[in-house]
Protein backbone atom coordinates (compact mmCIF):
# COMPACT_ATOMS: atom_id res chain seq x y z
CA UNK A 1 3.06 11.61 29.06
CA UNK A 2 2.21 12.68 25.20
CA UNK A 3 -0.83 12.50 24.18
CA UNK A 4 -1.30 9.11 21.99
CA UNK A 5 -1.72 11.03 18.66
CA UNK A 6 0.56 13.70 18.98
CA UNK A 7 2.76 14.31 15.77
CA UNK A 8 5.73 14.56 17.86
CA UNK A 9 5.61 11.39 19.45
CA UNK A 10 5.35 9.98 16.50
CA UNK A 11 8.03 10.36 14.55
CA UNK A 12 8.41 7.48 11.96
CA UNK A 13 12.06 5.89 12.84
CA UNK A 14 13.36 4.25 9.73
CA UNK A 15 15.88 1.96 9.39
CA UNK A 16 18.23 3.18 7.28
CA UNK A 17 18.45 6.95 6.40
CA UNK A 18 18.67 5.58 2.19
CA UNK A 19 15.49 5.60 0.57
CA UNK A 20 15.29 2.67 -1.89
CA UNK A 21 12.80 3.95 -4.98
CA UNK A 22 9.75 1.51 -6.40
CA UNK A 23 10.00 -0.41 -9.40
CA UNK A 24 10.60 1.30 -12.41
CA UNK A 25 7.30 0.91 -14.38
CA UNK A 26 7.23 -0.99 -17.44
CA UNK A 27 8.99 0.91 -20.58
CA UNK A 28 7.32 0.85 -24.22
CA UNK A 29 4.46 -1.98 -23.66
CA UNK A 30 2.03 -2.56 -26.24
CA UNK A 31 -0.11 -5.25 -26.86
CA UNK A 32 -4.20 -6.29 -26.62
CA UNK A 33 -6.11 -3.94 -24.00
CA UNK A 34 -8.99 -4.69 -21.95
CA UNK A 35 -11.95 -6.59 -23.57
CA UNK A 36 -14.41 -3.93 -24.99
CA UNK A 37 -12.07 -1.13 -26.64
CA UNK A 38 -9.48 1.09 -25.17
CA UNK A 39 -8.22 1.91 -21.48
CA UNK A 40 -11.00 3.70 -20.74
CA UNK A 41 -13.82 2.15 -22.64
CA UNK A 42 -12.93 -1.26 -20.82
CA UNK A 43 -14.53 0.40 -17.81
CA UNK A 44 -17.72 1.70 -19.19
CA UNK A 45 -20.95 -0.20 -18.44
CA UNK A 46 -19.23 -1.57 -15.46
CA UNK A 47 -21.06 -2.45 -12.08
CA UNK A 48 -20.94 0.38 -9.43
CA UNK A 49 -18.59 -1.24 -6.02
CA UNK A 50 -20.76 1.08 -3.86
CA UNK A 51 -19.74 2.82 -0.99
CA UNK A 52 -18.62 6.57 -0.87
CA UNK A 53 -17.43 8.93 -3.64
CA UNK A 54 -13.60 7.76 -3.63
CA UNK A 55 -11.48 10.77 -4.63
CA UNK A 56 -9.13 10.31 -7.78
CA UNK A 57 -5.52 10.85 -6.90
CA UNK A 58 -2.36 9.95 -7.69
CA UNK A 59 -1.85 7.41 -4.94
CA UNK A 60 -3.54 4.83 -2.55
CA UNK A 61 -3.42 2.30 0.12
CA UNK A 62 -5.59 0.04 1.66
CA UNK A 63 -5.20 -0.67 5.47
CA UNK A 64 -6.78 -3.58 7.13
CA UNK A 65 -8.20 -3.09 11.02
CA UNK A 66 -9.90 -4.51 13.45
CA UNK A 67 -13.22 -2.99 14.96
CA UNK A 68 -11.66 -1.22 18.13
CA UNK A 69 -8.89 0.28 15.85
CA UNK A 70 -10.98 1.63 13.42
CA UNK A 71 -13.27 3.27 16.39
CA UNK A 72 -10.02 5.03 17.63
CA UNK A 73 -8.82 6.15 14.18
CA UNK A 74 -12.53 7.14 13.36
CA UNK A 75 -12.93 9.18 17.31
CA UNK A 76 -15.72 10.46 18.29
CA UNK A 77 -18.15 11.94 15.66
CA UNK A 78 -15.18 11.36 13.07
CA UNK A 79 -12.68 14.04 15.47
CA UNK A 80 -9.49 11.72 15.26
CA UNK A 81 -10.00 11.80 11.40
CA UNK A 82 -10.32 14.66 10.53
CA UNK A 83 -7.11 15.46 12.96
CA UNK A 84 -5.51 13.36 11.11
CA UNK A 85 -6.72 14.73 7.53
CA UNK A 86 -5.62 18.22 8.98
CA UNK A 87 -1.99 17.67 9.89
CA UNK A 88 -0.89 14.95 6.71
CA UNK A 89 -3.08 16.43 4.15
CA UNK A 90 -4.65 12.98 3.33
CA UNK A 91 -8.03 12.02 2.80
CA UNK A 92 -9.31 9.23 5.10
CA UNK A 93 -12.20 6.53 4.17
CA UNK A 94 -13.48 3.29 5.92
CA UNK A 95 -15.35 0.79 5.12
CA UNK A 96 -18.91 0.78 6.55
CA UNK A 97 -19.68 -1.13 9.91
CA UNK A 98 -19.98 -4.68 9.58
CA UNK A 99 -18.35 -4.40 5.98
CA UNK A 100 -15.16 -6.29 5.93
CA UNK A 101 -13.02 -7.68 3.69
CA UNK A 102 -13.72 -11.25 2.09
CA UNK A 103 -13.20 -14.15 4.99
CA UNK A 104 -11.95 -12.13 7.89
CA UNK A 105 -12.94 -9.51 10.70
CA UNK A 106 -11.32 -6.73 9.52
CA UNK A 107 -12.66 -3.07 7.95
CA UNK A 108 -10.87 -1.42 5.27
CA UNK A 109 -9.39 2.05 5.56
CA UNK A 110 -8.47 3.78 2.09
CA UNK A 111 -5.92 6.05 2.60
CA UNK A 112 -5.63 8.69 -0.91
CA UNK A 113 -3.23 11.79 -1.35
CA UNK A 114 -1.58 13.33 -4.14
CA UNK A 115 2.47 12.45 -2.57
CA UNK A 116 3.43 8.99 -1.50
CA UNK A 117 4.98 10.90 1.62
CA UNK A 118 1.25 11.94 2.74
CA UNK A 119 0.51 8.19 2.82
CA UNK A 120 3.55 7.69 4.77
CA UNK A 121 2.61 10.16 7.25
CA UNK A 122 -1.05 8.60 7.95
CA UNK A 123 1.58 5.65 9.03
CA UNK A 124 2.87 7.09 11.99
CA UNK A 125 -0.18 8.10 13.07
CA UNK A 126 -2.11 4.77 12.73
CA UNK A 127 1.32 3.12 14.75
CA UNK A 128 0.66 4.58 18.09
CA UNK A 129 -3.08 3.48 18.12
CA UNK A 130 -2.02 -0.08 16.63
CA UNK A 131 0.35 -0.31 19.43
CA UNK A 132 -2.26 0.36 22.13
CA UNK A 133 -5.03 -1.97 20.78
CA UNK A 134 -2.40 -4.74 20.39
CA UNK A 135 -1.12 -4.21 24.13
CA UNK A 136 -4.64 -4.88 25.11
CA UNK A 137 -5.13 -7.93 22.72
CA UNK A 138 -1.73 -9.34 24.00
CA UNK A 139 -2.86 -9.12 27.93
CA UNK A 140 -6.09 -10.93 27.06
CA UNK A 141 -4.09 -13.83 25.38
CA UNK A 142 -2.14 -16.60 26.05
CA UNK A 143 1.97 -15.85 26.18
CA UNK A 144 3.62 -15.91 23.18
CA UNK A 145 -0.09 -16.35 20.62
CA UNK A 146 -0.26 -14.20 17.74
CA UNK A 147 -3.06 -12.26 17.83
CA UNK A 148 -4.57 -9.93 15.21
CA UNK A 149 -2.49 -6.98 16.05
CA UNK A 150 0.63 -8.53 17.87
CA UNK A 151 2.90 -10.96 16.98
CA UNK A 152 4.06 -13.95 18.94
CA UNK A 153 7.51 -11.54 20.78
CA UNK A 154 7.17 -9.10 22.96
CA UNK A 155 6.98 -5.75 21.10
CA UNK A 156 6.36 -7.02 17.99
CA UNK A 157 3.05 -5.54 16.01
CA UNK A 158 1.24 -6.67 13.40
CA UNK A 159 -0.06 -4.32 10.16
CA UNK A 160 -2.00 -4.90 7.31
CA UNK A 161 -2.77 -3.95 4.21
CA UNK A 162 -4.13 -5.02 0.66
CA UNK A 163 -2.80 -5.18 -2.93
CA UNK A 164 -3.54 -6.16 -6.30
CA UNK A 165 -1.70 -9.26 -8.43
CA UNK A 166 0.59 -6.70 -10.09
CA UNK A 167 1.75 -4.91 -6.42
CA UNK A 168 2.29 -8.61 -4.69
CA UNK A 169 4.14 -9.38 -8.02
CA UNK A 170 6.40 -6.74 -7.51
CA UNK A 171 6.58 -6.87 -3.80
CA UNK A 172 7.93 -10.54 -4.02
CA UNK A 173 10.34 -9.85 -6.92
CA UNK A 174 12.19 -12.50 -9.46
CA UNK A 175 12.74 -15.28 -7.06
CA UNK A 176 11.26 -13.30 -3.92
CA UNK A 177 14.03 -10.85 -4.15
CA UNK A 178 12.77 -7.68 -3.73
CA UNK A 179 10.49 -9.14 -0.58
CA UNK A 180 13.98 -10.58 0.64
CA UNK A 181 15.54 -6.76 0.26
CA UNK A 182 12.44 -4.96 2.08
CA UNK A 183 12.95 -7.78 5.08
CA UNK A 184 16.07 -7.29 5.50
CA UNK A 185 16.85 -3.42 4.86
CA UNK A 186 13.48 -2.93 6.93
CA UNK A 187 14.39 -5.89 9.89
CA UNK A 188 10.43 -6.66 9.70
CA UNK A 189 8.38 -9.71 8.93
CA UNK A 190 6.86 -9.52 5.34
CA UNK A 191 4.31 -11.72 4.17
CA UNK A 192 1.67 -11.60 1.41
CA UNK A 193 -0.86 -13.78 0.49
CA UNK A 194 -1.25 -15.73 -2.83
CA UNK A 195 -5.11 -16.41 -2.49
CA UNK A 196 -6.56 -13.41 -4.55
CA UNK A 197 -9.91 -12.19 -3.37
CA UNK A 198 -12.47 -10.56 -5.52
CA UNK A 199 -9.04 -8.74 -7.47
CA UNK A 200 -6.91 -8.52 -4.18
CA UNK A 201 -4.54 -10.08 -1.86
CA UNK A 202 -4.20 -9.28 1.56
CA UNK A 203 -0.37 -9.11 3.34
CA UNK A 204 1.16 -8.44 6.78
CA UNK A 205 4.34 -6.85 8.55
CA UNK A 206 5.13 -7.66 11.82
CA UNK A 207 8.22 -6.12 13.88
CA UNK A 208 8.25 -3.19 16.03
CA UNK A 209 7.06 0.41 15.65
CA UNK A 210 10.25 1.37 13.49
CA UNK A 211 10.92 -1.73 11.57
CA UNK A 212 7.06 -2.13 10.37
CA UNK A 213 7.42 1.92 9.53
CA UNK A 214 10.48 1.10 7.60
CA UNK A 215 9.10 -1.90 5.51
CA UNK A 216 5.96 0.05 4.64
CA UNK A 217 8.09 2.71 3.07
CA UNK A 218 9.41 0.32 0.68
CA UNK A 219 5.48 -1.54 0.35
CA UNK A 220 4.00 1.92 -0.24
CA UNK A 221 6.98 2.64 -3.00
CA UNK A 222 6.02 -0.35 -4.80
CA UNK A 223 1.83 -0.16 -4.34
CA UNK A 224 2.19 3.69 -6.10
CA UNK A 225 4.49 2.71 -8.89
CA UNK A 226 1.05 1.33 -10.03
CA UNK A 227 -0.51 4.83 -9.66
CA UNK A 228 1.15 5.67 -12.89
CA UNK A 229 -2.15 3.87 -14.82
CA UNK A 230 -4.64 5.83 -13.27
CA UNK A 231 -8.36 3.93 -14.51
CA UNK A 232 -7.03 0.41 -13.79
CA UNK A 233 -5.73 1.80 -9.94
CA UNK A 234 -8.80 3.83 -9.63
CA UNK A 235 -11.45 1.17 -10.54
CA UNK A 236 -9.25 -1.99 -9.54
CA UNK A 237 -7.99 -0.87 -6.32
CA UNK A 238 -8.67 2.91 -4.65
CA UNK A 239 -11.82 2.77 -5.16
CA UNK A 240 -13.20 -0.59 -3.78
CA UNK A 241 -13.46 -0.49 0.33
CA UNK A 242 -17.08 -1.90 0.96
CA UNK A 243 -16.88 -5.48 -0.52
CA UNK A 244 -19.65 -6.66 0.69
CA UNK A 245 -21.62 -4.21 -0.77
CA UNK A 246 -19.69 -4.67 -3.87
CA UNK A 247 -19.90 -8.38 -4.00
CA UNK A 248 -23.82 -7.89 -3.56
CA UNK A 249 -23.92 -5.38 -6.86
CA UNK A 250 -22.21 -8.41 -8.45
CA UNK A 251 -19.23 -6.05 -9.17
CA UNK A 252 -15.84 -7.60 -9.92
CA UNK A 253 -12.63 -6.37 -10.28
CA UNK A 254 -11.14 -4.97 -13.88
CA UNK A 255 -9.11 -7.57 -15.71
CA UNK A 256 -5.37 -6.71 -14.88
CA UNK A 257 -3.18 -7.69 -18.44
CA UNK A 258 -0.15 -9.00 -17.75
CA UNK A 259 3.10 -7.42 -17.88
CA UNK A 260 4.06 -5.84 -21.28
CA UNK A 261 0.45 -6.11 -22.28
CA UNK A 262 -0.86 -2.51 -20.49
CA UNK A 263 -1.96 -0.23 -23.18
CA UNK A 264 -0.05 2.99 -23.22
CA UNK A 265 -3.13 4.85 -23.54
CA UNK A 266 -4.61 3.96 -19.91
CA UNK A 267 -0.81 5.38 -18.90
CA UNK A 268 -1.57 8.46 -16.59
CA UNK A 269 -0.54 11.24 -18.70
CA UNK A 270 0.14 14.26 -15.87
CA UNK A 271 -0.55 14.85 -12.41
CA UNK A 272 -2.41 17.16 -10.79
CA UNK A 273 -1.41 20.82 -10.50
CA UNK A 274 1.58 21.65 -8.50
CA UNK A 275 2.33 17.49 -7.89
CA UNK A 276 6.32 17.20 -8.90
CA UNK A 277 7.95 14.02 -8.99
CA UNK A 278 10.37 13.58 -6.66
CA UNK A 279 14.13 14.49 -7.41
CA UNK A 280 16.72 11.41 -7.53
CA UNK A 281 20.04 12.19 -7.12
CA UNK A 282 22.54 11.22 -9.51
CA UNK A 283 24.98 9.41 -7.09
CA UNK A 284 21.86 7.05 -6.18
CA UNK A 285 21.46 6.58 -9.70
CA UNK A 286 24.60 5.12 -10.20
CA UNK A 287 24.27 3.36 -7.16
CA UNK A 288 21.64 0.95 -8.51
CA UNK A 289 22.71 -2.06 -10.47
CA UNK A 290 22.50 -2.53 -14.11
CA UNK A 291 20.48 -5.34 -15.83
CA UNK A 292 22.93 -5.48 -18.93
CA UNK A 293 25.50 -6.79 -16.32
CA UNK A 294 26.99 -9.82 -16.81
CA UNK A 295 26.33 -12.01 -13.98
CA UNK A 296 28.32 -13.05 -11.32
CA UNK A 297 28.77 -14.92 -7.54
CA UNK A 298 27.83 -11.75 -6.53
CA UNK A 299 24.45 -11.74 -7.91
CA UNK A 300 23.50 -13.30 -4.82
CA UNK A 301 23.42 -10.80 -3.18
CA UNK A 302 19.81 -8.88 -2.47
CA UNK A 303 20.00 -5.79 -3.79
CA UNK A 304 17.27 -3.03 -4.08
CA UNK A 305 15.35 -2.41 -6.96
CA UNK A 306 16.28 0.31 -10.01
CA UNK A 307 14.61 3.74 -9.48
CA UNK A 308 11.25 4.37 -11.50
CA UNK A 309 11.75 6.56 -13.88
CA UNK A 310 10.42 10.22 -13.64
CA UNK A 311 6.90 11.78 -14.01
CA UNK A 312 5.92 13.44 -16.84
CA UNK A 313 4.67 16.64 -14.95
């Protein structure tokens, strides 16, 4: 038998070999910034979150766990981490013990790499362990009782994560139809929360191994596309993982503007060195519908989002 955390036994199984792109971010807005100047000004003066020095990269995500699956993605003196951190490239950070997010038993785990792939990868390697701390959970309870890492079927799991108002916004879609297309190209469970806590709302896929895998790949597509304004995803969202601590500082979350009101100076203006955007072909281009069409009985159909459109590298 493979070792739990062996790459090759886990191999994320998607769905569908078609990769359906984020959102495409918001073209030519203009309009009032945050209170107190410009994009970056907004932020000065601001109440430290605490916690450890979050690196600044291009994208984040924010995994909720329980105590026992935090110990076994943590390992002994930090060993399972920094296996981890060796073989994706990422860079790993938890919330400290007895830290959890607002109202619930969970830690936080910020996971923060320069490609959304990297992310992607610290997926399959957080799957096997979820799957073995939810086989105990499900032993220990009652047939058929969701539990926090199981759902109420046999084989299905249960993973979670956090967002801000703008990522559940696009998550759920006009009339909940890009949450409809990730449920069904995916074959998971999607839900998200509409309670906001302290800037952020917590949301859940349950199916198996491969369908949860496939439904983060769209989740993670969308959570990035917000990557593109670097201070408000840095000091809204990346950077925020002890809120108790945070809460205690008094520190709350930047004002997010609505959409068409982000300034186009907070827009990131490069990436790092040697970070490319990734190509798009031209036939999946033209695969993606138009807005300017006129609309039809079709339109009911759930169809996947437009492609962003490229970074300026």
């Amino acid at each position: 038998q493979q070792h739990p955390l062996n790459p090759d036994a886990m191999k994320r199984v998607y769905g569908s070999s078609e990769t359906v792109q984020p959102p495409p971010k918001r073209r030519g807005d203009r309009g009032r910034g945050h209170a107190g100047g410009s994009s970056s000004e907004g932020y000065h003066g601001a109440v430290d979150p605490g916690g450890p020095p979050i690196p600044r990269t291009r994208c984040a995500f924010k995994v909720l766990l329980t105590d026992s699956l935090t110990a076994s993605l943590l390992g002994k003196s930090g060993s399972v981490k920094e296996e981890i951190e060796q073989a994706t490239g990422a860079r790993l950070f938890f919330s400290r013990r007895d830290d959890y997010y607002p109202d619930s038993k969970y830690r936080v785990l910020g996971i923060y790499a320069d490609d959304s792939s990297v992310v992607e990868d610290v997926f399959g390697w957080i799957m096997p362990q979820l799957i073995e701390h939810g086989e105990e959970e499900r032993l220990n309870s009652p047939t058929g009782v969701q539990t926090d890492l199981c759902g109420k079927e046999n084989g299905e799991y249960i993973f979670r994560f956090l967002l801000t108002r703008r990522m559940q916004s696009h998550i759920i879609g006009a009339g909940g139809c890009n949450i409809k297309f990730i449920r069904q190209d995916s074959g998971a469970k999607v839900f998200v929360e509409n309670e906001s806590i302290m800037g952020h709302q917590s949301g859940k896929v349950i199916g198996t191994s491969s369908t949860i895998l496939a439904a983060l790949k769209h989740i993670n597509g969308y959570v990035q596309s917000e990557g593109e304004f670097e201070e408000e995803f840095y000091q809204g969202y990346a950077r925020v993982l002890n809120f108790v601590e945070a809460e205690s500082r008094g520190w709350q979350p930047p004002a997010e503007p609505k959409d068409g009101d982000k300034p186009l100076a907070n827009k990131r203006a490069a990436g790092p060195k040697g970070v490319k955007a990734p190509p798009r072909s031209s036939a999946a281009l033209k695969a993606m519908p138009k807005a300017s069409q006129p609309k039809t009985s079709s339109d009911k159909q759930i169809l996947p989002p437009p492609p962003p459109p490229p970074a300026v590298v």
